[in-house]
C-alpha atoms as a PDB file:
ATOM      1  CA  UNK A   1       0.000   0.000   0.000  1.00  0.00           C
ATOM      2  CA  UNK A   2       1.204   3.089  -1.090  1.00  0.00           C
ATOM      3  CA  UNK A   3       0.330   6.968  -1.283  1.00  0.00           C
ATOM      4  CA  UNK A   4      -0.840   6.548  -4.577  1.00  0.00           C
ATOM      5  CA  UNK A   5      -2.800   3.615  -3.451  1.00  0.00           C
ATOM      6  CA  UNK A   6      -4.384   6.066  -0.359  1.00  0.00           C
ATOM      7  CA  UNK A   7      -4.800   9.354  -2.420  1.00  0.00           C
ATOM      8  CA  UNK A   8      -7.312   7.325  -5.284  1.00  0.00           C
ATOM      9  CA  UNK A   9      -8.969   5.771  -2.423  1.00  0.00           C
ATOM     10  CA  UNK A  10     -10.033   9.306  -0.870  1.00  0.00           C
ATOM     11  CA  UNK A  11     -11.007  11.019  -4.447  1.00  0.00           C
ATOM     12  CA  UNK A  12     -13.085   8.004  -4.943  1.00  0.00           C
ATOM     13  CA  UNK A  13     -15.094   8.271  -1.613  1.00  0.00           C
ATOM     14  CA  UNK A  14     -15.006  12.122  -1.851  1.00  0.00           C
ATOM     15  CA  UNK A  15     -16.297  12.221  -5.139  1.00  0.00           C
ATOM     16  CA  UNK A  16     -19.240   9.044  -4.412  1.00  0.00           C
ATOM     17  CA  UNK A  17     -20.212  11.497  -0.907  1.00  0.00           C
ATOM     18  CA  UNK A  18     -19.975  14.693  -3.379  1.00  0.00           C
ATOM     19  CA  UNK A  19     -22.925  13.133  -5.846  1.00  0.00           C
ATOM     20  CA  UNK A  20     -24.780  11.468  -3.268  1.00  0.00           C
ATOM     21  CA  UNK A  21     -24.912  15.080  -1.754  1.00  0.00           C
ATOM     22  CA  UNK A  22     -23.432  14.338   1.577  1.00  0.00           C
ATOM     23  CA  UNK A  23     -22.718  17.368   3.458  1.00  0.00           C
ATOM     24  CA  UNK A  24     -20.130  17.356   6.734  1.00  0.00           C
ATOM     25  CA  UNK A  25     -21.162  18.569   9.894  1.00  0.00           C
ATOM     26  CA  UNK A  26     -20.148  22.624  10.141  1.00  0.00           C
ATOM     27  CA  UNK A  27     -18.294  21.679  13.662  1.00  0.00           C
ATOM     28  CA  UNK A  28     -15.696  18.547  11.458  1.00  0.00           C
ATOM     29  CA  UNK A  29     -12.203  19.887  11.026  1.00  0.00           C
ATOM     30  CA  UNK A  30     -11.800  16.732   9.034  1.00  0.00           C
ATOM     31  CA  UNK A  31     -13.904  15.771   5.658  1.00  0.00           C
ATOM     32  CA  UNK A  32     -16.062  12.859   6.640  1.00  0.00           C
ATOM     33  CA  UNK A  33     -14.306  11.378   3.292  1.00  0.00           C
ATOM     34  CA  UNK A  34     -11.077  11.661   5.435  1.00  0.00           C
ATOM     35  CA  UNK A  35     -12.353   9.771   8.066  1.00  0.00           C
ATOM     36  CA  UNK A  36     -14.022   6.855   6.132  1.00  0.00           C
ATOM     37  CA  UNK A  37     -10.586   6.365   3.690  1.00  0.00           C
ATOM     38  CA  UNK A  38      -8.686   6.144   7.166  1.00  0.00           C
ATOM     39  CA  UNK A  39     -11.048   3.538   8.116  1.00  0.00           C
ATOM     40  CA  UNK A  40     -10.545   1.686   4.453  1.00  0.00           C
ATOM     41  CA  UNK A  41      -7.009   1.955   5.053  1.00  0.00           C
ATOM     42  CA  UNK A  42      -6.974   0.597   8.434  1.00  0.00           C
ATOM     43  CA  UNK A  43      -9.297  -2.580   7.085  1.00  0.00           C
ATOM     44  CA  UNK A  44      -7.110  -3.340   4.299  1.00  0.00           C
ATOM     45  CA  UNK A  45      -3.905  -3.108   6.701  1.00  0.00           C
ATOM     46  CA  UNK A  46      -5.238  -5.025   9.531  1.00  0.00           C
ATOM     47  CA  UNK A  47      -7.225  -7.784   7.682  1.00  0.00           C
ATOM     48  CA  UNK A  48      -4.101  -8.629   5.803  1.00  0.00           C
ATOM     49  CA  UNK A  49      -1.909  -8.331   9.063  1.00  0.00           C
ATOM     50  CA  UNK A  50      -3.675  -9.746  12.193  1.00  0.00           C
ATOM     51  CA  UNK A  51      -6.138 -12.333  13.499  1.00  0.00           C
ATOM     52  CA  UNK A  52     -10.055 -10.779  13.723  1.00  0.00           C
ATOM     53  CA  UNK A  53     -11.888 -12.772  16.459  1.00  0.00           C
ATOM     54  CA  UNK A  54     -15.737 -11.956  16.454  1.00  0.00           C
ATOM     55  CA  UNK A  55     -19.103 -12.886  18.163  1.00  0.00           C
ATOM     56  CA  UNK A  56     -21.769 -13.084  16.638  1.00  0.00           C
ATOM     57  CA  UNK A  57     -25.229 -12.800  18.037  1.00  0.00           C
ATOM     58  CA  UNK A  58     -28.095 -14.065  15.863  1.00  0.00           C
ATOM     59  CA  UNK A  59     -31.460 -13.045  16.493  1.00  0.00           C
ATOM     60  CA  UNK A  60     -34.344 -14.394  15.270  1.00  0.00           C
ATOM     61  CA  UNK A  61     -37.947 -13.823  15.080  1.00  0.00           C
ATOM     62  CA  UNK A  62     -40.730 -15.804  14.839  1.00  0.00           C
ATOM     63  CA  UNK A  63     -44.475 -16.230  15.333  1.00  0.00           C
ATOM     64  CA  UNK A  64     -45.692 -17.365  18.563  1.00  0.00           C
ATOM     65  CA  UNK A  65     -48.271 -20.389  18.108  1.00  0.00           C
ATOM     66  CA  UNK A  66     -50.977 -21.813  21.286  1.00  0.00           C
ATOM     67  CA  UNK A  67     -52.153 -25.134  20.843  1.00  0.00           C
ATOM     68  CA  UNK A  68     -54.696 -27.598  22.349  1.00  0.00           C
ATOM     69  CA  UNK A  69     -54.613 -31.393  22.580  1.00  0.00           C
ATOM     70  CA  UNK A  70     -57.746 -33.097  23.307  1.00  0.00           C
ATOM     71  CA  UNK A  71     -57.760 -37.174  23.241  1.00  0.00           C
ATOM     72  CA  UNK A  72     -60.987 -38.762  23.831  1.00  0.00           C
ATOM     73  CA  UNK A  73     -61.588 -39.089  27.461  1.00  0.00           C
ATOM     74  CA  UNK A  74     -58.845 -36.832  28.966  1.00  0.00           C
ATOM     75  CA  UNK A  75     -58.400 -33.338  30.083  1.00  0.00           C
ATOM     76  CA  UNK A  76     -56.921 -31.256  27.616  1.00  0.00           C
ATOM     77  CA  UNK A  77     -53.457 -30.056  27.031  1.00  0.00           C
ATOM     78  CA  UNK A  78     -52.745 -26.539  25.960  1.00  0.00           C
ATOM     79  CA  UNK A  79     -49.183 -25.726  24.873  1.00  0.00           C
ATOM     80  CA  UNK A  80     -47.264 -22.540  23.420  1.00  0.00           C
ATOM     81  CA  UNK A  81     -44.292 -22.663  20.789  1.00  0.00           C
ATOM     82  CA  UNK A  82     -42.019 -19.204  20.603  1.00  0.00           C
ATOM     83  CA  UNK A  83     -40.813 -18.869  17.599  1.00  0.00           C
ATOM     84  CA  UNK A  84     -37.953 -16.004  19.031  1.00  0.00           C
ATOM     85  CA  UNK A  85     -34.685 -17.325  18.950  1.00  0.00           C
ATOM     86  CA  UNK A  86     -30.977 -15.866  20.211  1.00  0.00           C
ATOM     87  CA  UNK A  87     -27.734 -17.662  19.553  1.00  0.00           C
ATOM     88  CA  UNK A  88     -24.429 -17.186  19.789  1.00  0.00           C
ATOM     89  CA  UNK A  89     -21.708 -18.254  17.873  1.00  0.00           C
ATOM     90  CA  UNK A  90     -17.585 -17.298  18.223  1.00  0.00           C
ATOM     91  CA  UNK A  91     -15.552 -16.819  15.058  1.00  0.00           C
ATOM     92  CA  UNK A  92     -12.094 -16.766  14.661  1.00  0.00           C
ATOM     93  CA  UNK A  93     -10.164 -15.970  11.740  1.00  0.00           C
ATOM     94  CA  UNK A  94      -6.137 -15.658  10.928  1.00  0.00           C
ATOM     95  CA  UNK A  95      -5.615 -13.364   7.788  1.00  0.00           C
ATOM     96  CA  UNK A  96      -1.925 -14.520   6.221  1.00  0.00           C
ATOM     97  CA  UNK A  97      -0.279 -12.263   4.185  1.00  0.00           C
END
């Protein structure tokens, strides 16, 4: 990665925030398009430099459903199914340059 490499990288995201008519808060001393190339730069260092480790947290959600069982002869049985889930799950991954 090079300055050639970061200076196309910021008139590309300057330019994209420019015609999507993205205006920076009147307080930034920085362009927001400075702050979001740093970030691409950082991603593209780190991700070929380091291990990431993450957890992730699915959520899920689904319709509750009631039901009744009858059999002949016997009391009835009422029972509820949520359909809301949470999980989690660990990830690890080693980037190798």
């Amino acid at each position: 990665m090079n300055a050639d490499w970061i200076i196309t990288v910021f008139v590309i995201i300057d330019t994209l925030m420019e015609r999507l008519g993205h205006h920076s808060d009147v307080r930034a001393n920085v362009p927001d398009a400075e702050i979001l190339t740093i970030a691409v730069v950082a991603a593209k260092y780190f991700l070929n430099h380091h291990v990431s480790v993450g957890v992730v947290v699915p959520v899920q959600f689904g319709p509750g459903v009631s039901t009744t069982v009858q059999n002949p002869g016997q009391k009835p049985v009422d029972g509820h199914l949520n359909g809301t889930t949470v999980g989690g799950m660990f990830r690890l991954s080693v980037y190798a340059p």
